[in-house]
N, C-alpha and C. Protein backbone atom coordinates (compact mmCIF):
# COMPACT_ATOMS: atom_id res chain seq x y z
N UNK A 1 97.50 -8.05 -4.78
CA UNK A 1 96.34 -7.94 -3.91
C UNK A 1 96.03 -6.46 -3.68
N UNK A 2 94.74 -5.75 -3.79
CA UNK A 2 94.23 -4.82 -3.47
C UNK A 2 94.56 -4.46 -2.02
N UNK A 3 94.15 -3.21 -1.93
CA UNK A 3 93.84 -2.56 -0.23
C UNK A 3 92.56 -2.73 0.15
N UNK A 4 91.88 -3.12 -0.77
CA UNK A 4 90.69 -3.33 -0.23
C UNK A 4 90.69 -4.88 -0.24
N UNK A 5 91.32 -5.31 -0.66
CA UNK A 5 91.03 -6.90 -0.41
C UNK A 5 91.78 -7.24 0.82
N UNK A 6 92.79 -6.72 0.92
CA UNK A 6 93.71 -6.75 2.31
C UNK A 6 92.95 -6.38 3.34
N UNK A 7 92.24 -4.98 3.38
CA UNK A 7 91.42 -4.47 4.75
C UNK A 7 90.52 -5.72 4.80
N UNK A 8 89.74 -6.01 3.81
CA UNK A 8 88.57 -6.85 3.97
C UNK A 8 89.04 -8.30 4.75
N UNK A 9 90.10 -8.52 4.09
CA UNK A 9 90.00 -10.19 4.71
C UNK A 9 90.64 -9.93 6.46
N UNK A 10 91.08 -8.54 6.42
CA UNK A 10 91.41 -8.44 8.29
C UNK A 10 90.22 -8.11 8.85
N UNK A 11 89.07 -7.52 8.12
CA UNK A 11 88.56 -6.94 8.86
C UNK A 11 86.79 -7.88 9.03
N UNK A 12 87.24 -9.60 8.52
CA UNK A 12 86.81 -10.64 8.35
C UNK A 12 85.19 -10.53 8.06
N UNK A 13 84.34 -10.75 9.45
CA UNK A 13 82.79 -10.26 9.02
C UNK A 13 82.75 -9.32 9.30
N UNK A 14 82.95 -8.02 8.66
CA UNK A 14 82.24 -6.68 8.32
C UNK A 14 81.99 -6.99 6.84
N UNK A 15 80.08 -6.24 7.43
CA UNK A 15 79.67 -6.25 5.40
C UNK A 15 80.41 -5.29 4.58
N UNK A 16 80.22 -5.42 3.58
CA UNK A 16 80.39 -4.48 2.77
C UNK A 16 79.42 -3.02 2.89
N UNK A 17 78.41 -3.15 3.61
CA UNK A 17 77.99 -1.63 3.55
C UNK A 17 78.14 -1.53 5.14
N UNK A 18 78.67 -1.79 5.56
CA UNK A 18 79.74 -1.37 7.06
C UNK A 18 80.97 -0.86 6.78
N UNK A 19 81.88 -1.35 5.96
CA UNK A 19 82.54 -0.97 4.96
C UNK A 19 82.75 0.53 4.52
N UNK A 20 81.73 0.48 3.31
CA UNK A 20 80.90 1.62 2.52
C UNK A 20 81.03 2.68 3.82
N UNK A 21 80.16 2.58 5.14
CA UNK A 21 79.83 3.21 5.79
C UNK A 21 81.07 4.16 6.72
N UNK A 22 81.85 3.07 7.07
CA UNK A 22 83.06 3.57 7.82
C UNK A 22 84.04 4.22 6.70
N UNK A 23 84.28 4.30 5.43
CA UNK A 23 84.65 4.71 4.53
C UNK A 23 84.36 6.04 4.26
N UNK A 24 82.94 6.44 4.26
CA UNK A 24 82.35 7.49 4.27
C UNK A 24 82.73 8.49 5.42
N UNK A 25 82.76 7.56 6.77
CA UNK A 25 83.17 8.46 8.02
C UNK A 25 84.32 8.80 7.99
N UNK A 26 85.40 7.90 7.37
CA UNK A 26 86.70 8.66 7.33
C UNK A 26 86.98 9.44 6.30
N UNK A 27 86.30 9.50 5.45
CA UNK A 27 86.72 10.77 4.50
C UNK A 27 86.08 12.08 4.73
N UNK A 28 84.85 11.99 5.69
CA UNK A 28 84.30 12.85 6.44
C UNK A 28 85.28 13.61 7.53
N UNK A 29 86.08 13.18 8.19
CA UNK A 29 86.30 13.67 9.09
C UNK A 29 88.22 13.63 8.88
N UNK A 30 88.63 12.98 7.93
CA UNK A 30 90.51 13.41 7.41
C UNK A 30 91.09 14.60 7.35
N UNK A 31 89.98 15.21 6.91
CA UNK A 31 90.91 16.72 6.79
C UNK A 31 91.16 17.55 8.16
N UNK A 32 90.03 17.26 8.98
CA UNK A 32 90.03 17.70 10.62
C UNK A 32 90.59 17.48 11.34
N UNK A 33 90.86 16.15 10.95
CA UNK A 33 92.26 15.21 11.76
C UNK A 33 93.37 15.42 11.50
N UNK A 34 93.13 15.47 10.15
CA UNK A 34 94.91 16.17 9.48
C UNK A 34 95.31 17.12 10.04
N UNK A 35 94.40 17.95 10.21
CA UNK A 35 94.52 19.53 10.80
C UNK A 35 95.30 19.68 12.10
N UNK A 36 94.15 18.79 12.63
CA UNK A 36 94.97 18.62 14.55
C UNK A 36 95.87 18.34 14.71
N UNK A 37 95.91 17.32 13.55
CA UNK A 37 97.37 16.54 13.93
C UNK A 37 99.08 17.57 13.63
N UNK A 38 98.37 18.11 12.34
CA UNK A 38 98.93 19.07 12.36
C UNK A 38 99.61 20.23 13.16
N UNK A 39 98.63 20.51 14.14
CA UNK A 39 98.93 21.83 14.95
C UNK A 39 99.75 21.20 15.57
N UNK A 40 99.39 20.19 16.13
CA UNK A 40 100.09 19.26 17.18
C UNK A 40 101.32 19.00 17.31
N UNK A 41 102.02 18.50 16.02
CA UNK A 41 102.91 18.17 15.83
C UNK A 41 103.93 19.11 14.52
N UNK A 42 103.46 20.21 14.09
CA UNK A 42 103.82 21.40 13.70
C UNK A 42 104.61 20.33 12.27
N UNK A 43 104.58 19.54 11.82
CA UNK A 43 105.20 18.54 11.15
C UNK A 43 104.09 17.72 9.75
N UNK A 44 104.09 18.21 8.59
CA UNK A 44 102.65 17.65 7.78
C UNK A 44 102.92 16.13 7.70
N UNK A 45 104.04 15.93 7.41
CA UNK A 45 104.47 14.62 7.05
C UNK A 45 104.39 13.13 8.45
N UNK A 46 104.43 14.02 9.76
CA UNK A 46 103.96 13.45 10.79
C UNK A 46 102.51 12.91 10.90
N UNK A 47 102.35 14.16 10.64
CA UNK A 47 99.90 14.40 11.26
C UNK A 47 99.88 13.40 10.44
N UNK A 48 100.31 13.22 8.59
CA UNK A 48 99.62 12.42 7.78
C UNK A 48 99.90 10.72 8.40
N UNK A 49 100.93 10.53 9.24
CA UNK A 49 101.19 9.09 9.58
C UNK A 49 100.48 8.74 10.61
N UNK A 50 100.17 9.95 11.72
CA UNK A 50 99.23 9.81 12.44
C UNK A 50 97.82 9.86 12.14
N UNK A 51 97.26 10.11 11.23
CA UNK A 51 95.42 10.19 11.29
C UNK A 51 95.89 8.77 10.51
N UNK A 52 96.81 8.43 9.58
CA UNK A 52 96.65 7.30 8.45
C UNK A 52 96.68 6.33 9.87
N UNK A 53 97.81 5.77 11.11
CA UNK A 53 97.58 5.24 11.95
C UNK A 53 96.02 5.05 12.46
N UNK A 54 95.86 6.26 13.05
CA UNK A 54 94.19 6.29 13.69
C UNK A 54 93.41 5.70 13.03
N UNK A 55 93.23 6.06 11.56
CA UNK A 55 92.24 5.38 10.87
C UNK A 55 92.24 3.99 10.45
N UNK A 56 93.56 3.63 10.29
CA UNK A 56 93.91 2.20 10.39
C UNK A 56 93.11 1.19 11.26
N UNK A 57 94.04 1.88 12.73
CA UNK A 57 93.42 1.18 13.74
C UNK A 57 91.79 1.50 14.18
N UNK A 58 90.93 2.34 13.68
CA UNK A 58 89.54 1.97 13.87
C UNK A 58 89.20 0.96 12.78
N UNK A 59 89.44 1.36 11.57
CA UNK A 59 89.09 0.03 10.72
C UNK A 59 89.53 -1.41 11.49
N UNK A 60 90.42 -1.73 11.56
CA UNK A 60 90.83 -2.93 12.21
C UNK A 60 89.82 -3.12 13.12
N UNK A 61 89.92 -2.51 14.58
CA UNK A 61 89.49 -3.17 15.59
C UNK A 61 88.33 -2.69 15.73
N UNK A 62 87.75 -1.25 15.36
CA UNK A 62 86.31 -0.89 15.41
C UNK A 62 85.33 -0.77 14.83
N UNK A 63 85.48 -1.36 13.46
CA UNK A 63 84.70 -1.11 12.46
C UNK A 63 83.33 -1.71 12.10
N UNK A 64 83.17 -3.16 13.15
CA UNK A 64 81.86 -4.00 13.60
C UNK A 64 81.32 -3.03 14.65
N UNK A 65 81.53 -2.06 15.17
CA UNK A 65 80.60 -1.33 16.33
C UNK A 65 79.63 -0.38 15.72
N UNK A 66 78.90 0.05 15.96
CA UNK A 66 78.00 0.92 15.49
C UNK A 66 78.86 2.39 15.20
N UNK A 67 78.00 2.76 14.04
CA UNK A 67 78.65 4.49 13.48
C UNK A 67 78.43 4.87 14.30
N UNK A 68 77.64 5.44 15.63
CA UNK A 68 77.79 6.33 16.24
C UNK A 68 78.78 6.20 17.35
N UNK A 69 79.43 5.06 17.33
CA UNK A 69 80.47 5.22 18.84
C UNK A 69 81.83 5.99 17.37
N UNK A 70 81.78 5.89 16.49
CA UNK A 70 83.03 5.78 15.88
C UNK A 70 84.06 7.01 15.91
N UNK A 71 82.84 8.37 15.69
CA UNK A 71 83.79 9.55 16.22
C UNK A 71 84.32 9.54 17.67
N UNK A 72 83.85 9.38 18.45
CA UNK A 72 84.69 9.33 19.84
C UNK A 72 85.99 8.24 19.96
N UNK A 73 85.52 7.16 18.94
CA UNK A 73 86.43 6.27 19.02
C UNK A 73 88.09 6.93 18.40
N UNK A 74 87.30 7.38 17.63
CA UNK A 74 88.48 7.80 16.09
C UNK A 74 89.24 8.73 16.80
N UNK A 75 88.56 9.82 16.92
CA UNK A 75 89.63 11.04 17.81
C UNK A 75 90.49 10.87 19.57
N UNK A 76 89.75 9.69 20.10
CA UNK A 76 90.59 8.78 20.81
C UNK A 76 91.91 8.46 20.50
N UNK A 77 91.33 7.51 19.48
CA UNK A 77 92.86 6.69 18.72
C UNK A 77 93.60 8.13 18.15
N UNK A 78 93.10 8.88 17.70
CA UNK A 78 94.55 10.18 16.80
C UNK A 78 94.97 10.59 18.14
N UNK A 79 94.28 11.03 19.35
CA UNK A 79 94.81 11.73 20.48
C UNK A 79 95.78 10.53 21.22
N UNK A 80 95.92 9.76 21.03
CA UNK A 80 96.68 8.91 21.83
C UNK A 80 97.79 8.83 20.99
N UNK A 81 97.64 8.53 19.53
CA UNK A 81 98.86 8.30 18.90
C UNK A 81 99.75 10.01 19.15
N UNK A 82 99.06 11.03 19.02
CA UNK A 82 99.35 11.98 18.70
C UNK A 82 100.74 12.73 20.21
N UNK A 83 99.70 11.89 21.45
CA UNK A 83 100.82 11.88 22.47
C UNK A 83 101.70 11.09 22.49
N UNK A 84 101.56 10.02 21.74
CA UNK A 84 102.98 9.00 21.73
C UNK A 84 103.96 9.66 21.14
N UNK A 85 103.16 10.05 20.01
CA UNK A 85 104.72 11.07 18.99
C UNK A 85 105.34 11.71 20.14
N UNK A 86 104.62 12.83 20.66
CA UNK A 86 105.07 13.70 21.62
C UNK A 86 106.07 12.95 22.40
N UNK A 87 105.52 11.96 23.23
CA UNK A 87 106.63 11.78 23.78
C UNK A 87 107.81 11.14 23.21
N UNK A 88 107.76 10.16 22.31
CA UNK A 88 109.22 10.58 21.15
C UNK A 88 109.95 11.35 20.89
N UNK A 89 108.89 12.60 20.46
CA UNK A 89 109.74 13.37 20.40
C UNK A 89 110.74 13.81 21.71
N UNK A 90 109.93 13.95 22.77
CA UNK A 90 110.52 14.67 23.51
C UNK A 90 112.17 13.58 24.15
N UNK A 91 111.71 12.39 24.09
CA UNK A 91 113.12 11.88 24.55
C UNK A 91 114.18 11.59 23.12
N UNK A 92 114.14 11.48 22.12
CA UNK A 92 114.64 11.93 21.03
C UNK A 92 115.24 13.09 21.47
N UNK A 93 114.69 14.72 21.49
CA UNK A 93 115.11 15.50 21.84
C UNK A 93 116.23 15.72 22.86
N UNK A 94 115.70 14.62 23.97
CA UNK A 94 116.89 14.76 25.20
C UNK A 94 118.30 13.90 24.60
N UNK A 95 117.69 12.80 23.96
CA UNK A 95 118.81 11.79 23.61
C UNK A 95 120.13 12.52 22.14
N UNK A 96 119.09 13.62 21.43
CA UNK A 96 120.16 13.98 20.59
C UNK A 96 119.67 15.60 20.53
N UNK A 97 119.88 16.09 21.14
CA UNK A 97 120.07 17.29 22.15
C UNK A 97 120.87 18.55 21.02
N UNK A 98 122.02 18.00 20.49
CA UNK A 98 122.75 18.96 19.80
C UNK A 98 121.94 19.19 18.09
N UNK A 99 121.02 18.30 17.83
CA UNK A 99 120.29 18.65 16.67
C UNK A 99 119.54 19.83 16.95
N UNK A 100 119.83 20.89 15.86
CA UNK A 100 118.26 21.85 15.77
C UNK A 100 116.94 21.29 15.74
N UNK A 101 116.09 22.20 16.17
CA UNK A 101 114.75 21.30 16.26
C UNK A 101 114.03 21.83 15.12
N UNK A 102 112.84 21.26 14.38
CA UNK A 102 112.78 21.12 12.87
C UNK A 102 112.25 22.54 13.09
N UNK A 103 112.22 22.80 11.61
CA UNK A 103 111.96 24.20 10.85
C UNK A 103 110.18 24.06 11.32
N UNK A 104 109.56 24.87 11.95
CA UNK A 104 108.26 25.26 11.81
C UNK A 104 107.54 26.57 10.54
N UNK A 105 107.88 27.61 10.72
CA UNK A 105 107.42 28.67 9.84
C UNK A 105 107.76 28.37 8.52
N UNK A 106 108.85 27.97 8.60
CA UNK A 106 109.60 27.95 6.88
C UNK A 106 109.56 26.83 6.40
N UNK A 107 108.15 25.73 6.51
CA UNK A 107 107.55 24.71 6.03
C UNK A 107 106.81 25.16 4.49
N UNK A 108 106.85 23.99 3.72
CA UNK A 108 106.63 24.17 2.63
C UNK A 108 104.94 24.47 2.52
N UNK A 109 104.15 25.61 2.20
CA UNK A 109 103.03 25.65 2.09
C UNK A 109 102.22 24.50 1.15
N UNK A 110 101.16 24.34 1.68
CA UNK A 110 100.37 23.61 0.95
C UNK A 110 99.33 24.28 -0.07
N UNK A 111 99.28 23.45 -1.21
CA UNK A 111 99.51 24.23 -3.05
C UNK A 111 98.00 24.62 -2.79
N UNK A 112 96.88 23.41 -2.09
CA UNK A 112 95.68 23.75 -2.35
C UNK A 112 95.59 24.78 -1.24
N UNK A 113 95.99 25.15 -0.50
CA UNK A 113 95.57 26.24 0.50
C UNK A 113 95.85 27.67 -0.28
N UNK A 114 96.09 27.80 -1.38
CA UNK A 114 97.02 29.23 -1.78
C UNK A 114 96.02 29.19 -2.89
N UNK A 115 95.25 28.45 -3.20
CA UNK A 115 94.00 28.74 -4.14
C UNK A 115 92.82 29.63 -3.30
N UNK A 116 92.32 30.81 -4.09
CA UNK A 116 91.58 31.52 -3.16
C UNK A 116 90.34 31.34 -3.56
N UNK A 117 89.10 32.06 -2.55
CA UNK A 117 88.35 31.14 -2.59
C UNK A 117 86.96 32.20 -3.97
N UNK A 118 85.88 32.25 -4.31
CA UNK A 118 85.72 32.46 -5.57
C UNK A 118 85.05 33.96 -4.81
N UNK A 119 85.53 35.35 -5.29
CA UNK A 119 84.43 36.16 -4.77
C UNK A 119 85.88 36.57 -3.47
N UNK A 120 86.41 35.90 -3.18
CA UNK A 120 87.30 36.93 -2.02
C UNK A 120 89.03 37.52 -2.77
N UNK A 121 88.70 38.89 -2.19
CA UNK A 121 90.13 39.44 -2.74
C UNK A 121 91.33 39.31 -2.04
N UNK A 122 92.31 39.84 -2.45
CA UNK A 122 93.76 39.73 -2.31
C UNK A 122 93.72 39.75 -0.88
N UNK A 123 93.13 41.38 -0.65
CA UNK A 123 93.14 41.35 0.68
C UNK A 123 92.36 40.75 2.00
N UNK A 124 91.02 40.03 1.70
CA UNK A 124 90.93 39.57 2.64
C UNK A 124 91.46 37.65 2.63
N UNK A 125 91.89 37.70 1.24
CA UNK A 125 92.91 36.16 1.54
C UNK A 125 94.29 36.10 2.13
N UNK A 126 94.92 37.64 2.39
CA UNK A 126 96.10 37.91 3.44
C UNK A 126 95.30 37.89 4.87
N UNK A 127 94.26 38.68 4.79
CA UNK A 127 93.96 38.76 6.11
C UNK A 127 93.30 37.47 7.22
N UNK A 128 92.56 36.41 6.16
CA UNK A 128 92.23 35.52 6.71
C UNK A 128 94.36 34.26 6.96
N UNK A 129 94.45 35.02 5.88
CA UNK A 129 95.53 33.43 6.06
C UNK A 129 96.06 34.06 7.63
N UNK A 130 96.37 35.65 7.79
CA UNK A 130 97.50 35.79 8.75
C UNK A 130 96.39 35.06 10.65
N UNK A 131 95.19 35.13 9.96
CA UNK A 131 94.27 34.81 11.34
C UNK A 131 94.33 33.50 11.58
N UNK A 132 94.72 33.16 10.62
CA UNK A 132 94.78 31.34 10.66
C UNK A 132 96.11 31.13 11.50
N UNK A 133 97.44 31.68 11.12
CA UNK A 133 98.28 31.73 11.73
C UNK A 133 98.53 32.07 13.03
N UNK A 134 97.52 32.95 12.88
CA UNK A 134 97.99 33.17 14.71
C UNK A 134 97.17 32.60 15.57
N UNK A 135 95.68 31.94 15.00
CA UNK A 135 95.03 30.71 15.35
C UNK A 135 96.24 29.54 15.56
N UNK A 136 96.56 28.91 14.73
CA UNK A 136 97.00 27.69 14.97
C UNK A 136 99.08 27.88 16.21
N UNK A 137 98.95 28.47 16.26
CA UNK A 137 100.05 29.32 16.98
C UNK A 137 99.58 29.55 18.65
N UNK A 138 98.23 30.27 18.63
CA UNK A 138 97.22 30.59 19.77
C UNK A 138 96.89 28.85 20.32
N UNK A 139 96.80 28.43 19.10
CA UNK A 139 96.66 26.39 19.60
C UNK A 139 97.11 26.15 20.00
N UNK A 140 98.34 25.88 19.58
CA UNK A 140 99.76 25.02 19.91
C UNK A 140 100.25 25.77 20.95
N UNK A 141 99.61 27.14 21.54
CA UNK A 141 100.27 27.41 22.84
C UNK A 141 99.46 26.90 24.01
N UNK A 142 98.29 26.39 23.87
CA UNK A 142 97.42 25.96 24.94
C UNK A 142 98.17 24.74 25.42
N UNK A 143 97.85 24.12 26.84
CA UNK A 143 97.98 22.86 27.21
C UNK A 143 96.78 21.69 26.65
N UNK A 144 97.66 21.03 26.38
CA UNK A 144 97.08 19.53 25.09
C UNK A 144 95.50 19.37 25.42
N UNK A 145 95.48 18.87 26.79
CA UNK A 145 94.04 18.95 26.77
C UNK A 145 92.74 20.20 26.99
N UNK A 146 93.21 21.03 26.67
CA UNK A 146 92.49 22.55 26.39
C UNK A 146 92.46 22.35 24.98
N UNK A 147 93.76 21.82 24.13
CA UNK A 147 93.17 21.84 23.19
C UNK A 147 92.71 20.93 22.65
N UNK A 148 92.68 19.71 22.65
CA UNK A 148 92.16 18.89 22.39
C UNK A 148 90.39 18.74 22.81
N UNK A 149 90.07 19.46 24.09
CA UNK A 149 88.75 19.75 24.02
C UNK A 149 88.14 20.66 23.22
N UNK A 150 89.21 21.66 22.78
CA UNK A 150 88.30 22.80 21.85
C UNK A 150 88.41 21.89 20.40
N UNK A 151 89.49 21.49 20.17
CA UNK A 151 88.71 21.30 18.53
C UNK A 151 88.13 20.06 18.73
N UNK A 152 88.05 18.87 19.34
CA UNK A 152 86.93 18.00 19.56
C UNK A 152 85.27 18.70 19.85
N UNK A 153 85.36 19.51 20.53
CA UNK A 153 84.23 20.30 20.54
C UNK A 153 83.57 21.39 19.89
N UNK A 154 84.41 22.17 18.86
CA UNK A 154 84.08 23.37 18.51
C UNK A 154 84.38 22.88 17.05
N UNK A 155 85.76 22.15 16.95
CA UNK A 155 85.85 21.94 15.22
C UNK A 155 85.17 20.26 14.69
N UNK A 156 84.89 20.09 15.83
CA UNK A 156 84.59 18.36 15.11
C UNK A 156 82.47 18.36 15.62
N UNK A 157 82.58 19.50 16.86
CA UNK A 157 81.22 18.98 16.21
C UNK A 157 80.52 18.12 17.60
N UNK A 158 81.68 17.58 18.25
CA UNK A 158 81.02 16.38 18.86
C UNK A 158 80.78 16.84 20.25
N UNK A 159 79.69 15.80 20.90
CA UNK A 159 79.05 16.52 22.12
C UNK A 159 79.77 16.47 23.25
N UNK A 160 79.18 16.75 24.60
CA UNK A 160 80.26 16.99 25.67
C UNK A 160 80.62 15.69 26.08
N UNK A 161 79.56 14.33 25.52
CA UNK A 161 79.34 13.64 26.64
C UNK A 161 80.57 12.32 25.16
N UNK A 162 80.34 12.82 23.82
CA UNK A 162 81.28 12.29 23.09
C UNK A 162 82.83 12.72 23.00
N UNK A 163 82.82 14.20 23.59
CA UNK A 163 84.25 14.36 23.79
C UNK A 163 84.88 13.82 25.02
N UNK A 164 83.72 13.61 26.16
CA UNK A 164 84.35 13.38 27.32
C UNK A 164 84.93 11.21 27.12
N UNK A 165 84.27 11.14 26.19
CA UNK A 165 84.95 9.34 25.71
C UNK A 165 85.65 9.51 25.20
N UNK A 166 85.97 10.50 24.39
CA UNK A 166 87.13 10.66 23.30
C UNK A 166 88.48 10.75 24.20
N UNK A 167 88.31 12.11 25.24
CA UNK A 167 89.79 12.01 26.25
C UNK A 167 89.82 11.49 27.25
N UNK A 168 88.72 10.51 27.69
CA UNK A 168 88.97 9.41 28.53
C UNK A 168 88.54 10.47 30.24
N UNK A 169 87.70 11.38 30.09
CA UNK A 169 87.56 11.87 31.04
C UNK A 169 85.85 12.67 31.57
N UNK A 170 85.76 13.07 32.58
CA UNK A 170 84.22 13.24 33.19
C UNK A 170 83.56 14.24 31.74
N UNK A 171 82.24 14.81 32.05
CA UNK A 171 82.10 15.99 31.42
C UNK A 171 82.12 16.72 32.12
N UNK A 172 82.36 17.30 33.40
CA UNK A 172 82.44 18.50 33.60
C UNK A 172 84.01 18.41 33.46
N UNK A 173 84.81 18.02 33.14
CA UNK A 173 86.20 18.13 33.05
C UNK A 173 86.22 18.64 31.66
N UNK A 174 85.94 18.10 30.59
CA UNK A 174 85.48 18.94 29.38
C UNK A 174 85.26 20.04 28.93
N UNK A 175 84.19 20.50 29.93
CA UNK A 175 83.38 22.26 30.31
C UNK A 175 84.71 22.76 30.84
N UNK A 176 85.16 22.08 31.78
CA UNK A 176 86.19 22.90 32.14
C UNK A 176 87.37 22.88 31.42
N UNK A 177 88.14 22.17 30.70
CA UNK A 177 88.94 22.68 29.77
C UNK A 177 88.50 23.70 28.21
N UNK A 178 87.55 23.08 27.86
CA UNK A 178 86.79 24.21 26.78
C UNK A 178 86.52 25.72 26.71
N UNK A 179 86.19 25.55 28.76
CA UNK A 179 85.87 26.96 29.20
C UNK A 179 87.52 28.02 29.35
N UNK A 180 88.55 27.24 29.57
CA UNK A 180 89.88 27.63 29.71
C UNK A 180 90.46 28.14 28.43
N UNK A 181 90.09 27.44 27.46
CA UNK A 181 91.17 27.63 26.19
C UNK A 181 90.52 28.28 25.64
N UNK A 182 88.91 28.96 25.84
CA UNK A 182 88.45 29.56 24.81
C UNK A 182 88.61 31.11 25.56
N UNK A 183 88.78 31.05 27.13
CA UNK A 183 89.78 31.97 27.50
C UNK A 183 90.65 32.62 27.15
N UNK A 184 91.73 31.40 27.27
CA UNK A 184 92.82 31.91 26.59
C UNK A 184 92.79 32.34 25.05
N UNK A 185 92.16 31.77 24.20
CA UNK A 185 92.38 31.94 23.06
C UNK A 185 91.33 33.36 22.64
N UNK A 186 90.70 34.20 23.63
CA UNK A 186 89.90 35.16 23.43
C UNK A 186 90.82 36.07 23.50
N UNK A 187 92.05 36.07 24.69
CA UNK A 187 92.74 36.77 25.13
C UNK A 187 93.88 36.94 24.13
N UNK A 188 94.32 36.07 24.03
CA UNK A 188 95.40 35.98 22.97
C UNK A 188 94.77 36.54 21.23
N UNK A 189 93.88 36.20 20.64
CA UNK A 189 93.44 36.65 19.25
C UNK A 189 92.68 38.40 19.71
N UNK A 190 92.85 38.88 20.74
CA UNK A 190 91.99 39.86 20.25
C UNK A 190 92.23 41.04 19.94
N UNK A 191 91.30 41.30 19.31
CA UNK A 191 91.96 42.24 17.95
C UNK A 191 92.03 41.16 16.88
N UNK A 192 92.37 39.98 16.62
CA UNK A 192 92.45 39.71 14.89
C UNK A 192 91.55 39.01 14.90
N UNK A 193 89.97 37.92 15.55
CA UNK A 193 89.17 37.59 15.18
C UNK A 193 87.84 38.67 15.90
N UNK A 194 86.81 38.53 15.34
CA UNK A 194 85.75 39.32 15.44
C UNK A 194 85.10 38.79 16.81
C-alpha cells in the first residue's frame, strides 16, 4: 500500500485537489519549520520528527478546513509538539543527570548548506554563515515565546492576528513579545547584522 493511499483512506472525504492543495502548503512552508524546529531543539534529527509529526497531524485532523486557517493551524501543532520535546527533555535530563548533554556546535553540517550561492565569494559565504550562527544562537537565547513570535511573524510571514491563533494568545501579547526579542536580538547582533 502507498502513502498516499494510506493518507487518503484516513483522511476519508478530502478531494483530491484538497489534497493537491494541502500538499502544496506543506512543501511550502518544511523548510521554515525544519528551521525552527531546529533552533529549538539544537538536534536535526529531532526538528525532522517534529515538523514530520506537525504535518502529520494537520493532514489527519485539518485538512477538510479551509487553506487559510492552515498556517496558524500548522505552526500551532509544531509549537506544541516542539514544547513537549522540551519538556522530555528536560525530565530525561533530571532522571539521567550523569549523561553529557548532546553535542551542539560539533553537529554534522548540512551538505546542501556548504553549496555557495552563484555570484558570492569565499568571503562573504564565511561572513554570512558566521551571522547565521550567531543568529540562531541570539534565538535559542530568547524566551520560547519571543521566539516563537519572531519567526511566526518575521520568518513565516503570518499576521498578528494569525500568529496570535498560532500561540494561543491576544494580539497585543504578540506586539509585545515581537517588540521584546527584536530588542533583544538588536542588542545582542550588533555589529554583525546591518
Amino acid at each position: 500500500m502507498t502513502v498516499n493511499t494510506t493518507l487518503d483512506s484516513k483522511l476519508g472525504g478530502v478531494s483530491t485537489v484538497d489534497l493537491q492543495t494541502l500538499d502544496a502548503f506543506l512543501a511550502s512552508v518544511e523548510r521554515r519549520a525544519f528551521r525552527m524546529a531546529e533552533i529549538a531543539t539544537r538536534d536535526r534529527d529531532e526538528a525532522l520528527d517534529l515538523v514530520q509529526d506537525a504535518m502529520l497531524q494537520l493532514s489527519r485532523r485539518y485538512a477538510g478546513r479551509p487553506a487559510e486557517e492552515w498556517p496558524a493551524l500548522f505552526y500551532r501543532i509544531l509549537e506544541n509538539r516542539i514544547r513537549d520535546w522540551q519538556r522530555r527533555q528536560t525530565v530525561k535530563n533530571r532522571l539521567f543527570f550523569w549523561r553529557a548533554p548532546a553535542r551542539d556546535e560539533e553537529q554534522e553540517e548540512d551538505p546542501m548548506a556548504l553549496i555557495a550561492e552563484p555570484g558570492a565569494g569565499p568571503q562573504e559565504e564565511l561572513q554570512r554563515a558566521e551571522q547565521m550562527r550567531r543568529l540562531e544562537r541570539a534565538l535559542h537565547g530568547l524566551p520560547a515565546r519571543q521566539r516563537e513570535a519572531f519567526e511566526l511573524r518575521l520568518w513565516e510571514g503570518l499576521s498578528v492576528e494569525e500568529t496570535a491563533r498560532a500561540m494561543g494568545c491576544s494580539d497585543g501579547s504578540v506586539k509585545t513579545h515581537l517588540h521584546r526579542a527584536l530588542a533583544a536580538l538588536r542588542q545582542e547582533l550588533e555589529g554583525v547584522w546591518p
